[in-house]
C-alpha atoms as a PDB file:
ATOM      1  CA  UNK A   1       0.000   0.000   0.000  1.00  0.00           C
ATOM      2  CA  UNK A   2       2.779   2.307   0.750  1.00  0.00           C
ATOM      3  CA  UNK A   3       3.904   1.874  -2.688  1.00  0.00           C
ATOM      4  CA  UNK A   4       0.903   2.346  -4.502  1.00  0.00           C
ATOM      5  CA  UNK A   5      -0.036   5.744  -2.666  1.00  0.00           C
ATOM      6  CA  UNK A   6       3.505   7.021  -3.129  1.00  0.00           C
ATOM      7  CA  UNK A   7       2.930   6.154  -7.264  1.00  0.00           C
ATOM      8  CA  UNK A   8      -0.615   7.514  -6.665  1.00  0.00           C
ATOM      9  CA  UNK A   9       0.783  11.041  -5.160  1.00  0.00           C
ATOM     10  CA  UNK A  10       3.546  11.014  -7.610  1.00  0.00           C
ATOM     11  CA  UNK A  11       0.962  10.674 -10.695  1.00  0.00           C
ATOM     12  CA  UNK A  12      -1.367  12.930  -9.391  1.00  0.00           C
ATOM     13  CA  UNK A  13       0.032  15.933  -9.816  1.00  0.00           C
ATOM     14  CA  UNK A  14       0.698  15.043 -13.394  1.00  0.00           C
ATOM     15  CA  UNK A  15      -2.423  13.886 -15.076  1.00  0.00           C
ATOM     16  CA  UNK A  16      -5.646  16.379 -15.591  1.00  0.00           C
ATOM     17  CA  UNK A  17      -8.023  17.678 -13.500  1.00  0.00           C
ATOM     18  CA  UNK A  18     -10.448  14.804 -14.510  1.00  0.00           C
ATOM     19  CA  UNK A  19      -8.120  12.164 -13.568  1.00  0.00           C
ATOM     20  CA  UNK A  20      -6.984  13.195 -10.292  1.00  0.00           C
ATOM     21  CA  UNK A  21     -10.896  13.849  -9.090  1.00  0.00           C
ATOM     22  CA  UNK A  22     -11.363  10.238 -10.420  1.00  0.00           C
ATOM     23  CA  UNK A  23      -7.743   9.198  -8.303  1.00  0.00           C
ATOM     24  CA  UNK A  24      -9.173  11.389  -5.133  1.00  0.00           C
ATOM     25  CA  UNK A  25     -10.797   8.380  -3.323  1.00  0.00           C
ATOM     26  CA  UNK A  26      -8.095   5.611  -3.720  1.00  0.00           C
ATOM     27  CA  UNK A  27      -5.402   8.165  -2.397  1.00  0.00           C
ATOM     28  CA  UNK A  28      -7.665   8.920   0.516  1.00  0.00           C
ATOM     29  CA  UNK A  29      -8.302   5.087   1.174  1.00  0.00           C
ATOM     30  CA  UNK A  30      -4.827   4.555   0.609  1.00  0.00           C
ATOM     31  CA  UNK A  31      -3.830   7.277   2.680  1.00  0.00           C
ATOM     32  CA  UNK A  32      -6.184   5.534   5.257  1.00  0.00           C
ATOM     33  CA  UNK A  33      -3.966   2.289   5.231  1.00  0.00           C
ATOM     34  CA  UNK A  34      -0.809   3.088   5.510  1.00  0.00           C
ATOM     35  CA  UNK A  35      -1.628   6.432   8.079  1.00  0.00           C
ATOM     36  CA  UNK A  36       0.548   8.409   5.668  1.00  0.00           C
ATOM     37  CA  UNK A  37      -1.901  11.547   5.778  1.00  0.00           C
ATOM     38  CA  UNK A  38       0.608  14.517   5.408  1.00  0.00           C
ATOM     39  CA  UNK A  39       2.289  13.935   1.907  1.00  0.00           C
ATOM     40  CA  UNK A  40      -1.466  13.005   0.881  1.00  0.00           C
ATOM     41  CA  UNK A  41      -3.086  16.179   2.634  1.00  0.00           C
ATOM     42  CA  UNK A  42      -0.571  18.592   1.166  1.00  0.00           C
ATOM     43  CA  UNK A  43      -0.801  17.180  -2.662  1.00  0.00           C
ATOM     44  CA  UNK A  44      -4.602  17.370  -2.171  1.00  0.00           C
ATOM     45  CA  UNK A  45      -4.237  20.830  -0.920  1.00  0.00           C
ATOM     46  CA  UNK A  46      -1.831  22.314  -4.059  1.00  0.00           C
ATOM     47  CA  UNK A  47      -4.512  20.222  -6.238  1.00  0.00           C
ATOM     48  CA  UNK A  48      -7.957  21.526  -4.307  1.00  0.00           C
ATOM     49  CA  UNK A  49      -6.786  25.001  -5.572  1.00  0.00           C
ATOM     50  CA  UNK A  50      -6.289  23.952  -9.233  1.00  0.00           C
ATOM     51  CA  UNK A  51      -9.366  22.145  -9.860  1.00  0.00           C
ATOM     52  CA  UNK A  52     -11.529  24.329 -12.154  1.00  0.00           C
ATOM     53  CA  UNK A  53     -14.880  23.614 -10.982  1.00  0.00           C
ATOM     54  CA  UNK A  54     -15.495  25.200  -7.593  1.00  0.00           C
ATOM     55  CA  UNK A  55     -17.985  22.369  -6.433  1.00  0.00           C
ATOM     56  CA  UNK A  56     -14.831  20.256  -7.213  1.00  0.00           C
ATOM     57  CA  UNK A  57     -12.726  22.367  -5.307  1.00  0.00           C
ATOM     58  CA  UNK A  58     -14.735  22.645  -2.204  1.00  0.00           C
ATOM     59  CA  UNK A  59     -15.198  18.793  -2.010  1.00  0.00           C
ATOM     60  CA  UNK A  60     -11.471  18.569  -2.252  1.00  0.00           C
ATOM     61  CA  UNK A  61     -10.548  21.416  -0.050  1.00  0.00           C
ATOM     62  CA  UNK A  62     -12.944  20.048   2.846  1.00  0.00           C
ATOM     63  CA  UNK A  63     -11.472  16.859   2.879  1.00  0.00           C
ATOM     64  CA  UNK A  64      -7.892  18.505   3.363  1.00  0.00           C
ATOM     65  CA  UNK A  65      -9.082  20.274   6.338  1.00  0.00           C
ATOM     66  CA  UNK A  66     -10.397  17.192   7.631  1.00  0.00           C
ATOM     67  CA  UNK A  67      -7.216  15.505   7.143  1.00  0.00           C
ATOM     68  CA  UNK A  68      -5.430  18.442   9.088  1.00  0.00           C
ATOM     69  CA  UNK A  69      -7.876  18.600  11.239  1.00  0.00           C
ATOM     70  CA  UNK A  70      -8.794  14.895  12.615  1.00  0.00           C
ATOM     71  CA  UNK A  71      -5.750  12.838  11.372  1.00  0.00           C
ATOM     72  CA  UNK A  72      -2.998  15.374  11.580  1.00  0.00           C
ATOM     73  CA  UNK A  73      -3.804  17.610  14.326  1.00  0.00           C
ATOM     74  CA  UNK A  74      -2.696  20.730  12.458  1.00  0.00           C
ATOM     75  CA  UNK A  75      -5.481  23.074  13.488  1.00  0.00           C
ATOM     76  CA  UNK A  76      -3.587  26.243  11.450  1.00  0.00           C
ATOM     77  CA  UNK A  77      -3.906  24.502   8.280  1.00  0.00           C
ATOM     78  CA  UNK A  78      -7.368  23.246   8.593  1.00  0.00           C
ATOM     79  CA  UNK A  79      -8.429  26.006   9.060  1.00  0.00           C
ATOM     80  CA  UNK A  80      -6.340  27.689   6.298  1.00  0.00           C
ATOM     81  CA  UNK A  81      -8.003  24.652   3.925  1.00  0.00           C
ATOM     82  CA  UNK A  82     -11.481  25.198   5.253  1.00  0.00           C
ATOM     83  CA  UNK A  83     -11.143  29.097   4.630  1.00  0.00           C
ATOM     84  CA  UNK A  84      -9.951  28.299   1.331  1.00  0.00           C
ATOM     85  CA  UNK A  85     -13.353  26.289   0.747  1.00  0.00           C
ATOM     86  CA  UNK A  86     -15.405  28.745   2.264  1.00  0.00           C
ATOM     87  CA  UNK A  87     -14.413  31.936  -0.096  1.00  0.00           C
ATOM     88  CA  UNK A  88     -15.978  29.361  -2.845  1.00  0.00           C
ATOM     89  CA  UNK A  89     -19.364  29.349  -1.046  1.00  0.00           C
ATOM     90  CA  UNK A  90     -19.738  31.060   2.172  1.00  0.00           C
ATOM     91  CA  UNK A  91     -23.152  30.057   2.671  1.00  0.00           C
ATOM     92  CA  UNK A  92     -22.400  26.939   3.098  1.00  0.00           C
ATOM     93  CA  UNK A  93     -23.764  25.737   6.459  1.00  0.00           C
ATOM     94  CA  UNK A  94     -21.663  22.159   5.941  1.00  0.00           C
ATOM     95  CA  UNK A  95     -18.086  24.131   5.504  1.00  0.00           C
ATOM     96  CA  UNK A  96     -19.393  26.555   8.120  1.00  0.00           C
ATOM     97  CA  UNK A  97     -19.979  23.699  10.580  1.00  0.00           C
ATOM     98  CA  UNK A  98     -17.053  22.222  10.244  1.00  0.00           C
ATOM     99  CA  UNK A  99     -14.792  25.350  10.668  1.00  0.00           C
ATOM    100  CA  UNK A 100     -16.642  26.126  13.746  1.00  0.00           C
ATOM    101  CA  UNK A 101     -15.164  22.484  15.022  1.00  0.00           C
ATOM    102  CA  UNK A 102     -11.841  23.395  14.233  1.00  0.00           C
ATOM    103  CA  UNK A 103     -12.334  26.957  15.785  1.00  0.00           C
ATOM    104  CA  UNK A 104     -14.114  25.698  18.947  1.00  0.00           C
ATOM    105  CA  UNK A 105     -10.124  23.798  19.602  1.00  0.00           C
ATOM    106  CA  UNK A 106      -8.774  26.826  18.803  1.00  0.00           C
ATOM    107  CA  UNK A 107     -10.629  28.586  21.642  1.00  0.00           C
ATOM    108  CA  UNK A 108     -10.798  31.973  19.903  1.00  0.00           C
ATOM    109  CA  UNK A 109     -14.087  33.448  20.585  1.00  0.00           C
ATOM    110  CA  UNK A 110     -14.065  35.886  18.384  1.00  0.00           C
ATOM    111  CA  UNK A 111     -14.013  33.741  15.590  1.00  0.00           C
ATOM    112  CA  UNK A 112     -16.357  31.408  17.120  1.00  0.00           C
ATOM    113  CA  UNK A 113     -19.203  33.594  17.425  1.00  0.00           C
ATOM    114  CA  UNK A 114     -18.603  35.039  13.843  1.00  0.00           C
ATOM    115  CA  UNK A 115     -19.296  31.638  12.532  1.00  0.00           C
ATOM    116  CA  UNK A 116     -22.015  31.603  14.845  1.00  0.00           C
ATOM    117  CA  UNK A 117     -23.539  34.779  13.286  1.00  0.00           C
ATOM    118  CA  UNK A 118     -23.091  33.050  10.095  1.00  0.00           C
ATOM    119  CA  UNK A 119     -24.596  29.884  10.879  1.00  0.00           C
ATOM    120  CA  UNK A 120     -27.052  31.805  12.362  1.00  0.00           C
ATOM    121  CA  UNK A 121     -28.164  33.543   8.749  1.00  0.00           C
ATOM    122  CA  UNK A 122     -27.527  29.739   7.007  1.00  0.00           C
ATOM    123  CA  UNK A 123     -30.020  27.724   9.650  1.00  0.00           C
ATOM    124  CA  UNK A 124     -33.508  27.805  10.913  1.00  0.00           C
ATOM    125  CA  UNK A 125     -35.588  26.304  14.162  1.00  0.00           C
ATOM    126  CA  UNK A 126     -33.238  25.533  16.810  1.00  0.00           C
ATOM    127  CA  UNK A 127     -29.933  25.484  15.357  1.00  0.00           C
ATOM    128  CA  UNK A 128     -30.562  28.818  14.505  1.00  0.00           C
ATOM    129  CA  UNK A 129     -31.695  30.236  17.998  1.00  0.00           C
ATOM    130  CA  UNK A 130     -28.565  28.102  19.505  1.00  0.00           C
ATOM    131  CA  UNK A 131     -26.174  29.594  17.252  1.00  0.00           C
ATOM    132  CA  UNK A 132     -27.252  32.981  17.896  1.00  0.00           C
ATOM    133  CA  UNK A 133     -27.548  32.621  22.131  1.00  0.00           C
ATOM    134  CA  UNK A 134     -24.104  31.301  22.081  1.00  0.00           C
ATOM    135  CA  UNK A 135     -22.756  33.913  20.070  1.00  0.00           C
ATOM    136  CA  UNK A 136     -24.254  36.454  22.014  1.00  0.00           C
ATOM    137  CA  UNK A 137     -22.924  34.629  25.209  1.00  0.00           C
ATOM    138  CA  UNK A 138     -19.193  34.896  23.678  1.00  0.00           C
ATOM    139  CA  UNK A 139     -19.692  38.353  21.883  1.00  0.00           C
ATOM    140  CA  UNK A 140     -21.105  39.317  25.538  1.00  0.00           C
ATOM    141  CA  UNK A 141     -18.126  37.839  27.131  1.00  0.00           C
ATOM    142  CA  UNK A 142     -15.837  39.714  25.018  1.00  0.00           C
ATOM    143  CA  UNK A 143     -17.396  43.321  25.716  1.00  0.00           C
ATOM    144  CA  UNK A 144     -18.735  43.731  22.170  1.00  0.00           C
ATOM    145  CA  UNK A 145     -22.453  44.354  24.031  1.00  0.00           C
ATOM    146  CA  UNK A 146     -23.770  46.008  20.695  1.00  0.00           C
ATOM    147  CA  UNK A 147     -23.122  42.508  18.799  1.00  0.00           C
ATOM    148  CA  UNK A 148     -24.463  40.512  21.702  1.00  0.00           C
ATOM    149  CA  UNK A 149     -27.564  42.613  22.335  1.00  0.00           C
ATOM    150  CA  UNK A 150     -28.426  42.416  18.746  1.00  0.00           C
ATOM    151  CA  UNK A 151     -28.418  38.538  18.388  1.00  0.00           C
ATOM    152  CA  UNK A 152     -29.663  37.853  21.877  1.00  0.00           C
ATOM    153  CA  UNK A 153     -32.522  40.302  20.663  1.00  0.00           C
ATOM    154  CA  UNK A 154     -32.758  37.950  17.305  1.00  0.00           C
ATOM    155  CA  UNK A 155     -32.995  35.040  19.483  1.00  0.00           C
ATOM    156  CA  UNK A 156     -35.637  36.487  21.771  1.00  0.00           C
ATOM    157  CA  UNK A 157     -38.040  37.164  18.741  1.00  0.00           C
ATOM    158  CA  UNK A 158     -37.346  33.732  18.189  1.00  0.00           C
ATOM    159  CA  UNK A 159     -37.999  32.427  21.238  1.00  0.00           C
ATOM    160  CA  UNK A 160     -39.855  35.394  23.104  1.00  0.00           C
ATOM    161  CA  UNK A 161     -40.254  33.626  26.486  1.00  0.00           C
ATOM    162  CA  UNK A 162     -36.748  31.985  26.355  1.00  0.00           C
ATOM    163  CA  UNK A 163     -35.092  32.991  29.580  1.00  0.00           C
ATOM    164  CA  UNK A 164     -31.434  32.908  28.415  1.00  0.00           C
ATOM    165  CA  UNK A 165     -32.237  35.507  25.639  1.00  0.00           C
ATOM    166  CA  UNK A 166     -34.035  37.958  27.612  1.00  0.00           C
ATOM    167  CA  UNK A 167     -31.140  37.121  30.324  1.00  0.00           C
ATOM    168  CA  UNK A 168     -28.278  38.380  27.691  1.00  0.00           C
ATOM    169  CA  UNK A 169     -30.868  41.461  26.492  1.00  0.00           C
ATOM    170  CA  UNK A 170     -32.238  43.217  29.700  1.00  0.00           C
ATOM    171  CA  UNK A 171     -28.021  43.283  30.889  1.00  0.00           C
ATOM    172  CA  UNK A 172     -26.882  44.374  27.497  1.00  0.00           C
ATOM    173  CA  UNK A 173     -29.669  46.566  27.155  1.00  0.00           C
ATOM    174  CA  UNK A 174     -28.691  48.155  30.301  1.00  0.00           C
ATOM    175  CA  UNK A 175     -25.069  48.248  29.597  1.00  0.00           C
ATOM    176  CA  UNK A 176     -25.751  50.223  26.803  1.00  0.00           C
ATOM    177  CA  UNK A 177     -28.802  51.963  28.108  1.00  0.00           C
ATOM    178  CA  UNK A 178     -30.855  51.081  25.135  1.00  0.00           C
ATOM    179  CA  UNK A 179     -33.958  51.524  27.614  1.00  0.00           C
ATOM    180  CA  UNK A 180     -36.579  51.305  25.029  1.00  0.00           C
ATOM    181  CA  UNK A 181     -35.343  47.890  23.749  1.00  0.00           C
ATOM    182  CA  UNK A 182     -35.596  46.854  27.891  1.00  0.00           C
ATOM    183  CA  UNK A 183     -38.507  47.727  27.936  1.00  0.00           C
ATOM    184  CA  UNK A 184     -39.795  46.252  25.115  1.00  0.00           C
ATOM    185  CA  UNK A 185     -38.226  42.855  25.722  1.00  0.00           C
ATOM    186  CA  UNK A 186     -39.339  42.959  29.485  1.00  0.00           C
ATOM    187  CA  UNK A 187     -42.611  43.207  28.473  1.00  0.00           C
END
């Protein structure tokens, strides 16, 4: 197997565009074997940005950041490839999910609740409403009250009687002394 992938890798980056979307799979399964993910996850990356169909691209491009991600480790790159498949369709809600993964090991709020505003515009039901509390937990958390207030506030139309959202309003609502909005949302 080790063989075969290294004569996989090797041919390619030489054939078309066609070909190495139809040699995609065995690489990953033989990448799979033999727990050689790196040489396989940086070809796929130089070859993710080549391809010219962008549906092609992002396919490619998310499985390189779940290769960095889950076999590798590297959280920098996965993100880097997941970015990559993003600017190719930023609404998304698959690519979104999975960045928010990667970011959530990261521990960077900031980035966390902007991909939880985003998933917030992608979803509906509750995976919207969850998306937005959390992000105005974090936004909260990180002083941005304006941010918070507003998707606590989107949450709480929602959800009018849910108890977290009308939590994170009435204090940013105060904090910023947007007393109409209080009083609106207490009543």
């Amino acid at each position: 197997p080790g063989t075969a992938l290294d004569a996989y890798l090797e041919l390619i980056g030489v054939v078309s565009a066609t070909t190495q979307l139809a040699l995609f799979e065995d690489v990953l399964r033989l990448a799979g074997v033999t727990g050689r993910w790196a040489p396989v996850a940086d070809k796929l990356l130089t070859i993710g940005k080549r391809l010219p169909k962008p549906a092609d691209q992002i396919r490619v491009l998310a499985a390189v950041g779940k290769i960095y991600a889950e076999e590798l480790g590297d959280i920098g790159k996965a993100k880097a490839a997941y970015e990559l498949a993003i600017e190719l369709e930023p609404e998304n809600a698959s690519l979104q999910r999975a960045m928010l993964v990667v970011q959530r090991r990261t521990e960077d709020p900031a980035e966390i609740a902007h991909t939880l505003l985003t998933l917030a515009e992608l979803e509906r039901g509750a995976a919207r409403h969850d998306a937005l509390l959390e992000a105005a937990e974090l936004l909260e958390q990180l002083g941005e009250h304006e941010g918070a207030l507003e998707a606590a506030d989107h949450a709480r139309v929602d959800e009018p009687n849910d108890a977290r959202a009308l939590a994170i309003v009435e204090r940013c609502a105060r904090t910023l002394e947007q007393w109409s909005l209080l009083a609106t949302a207490l009543a």
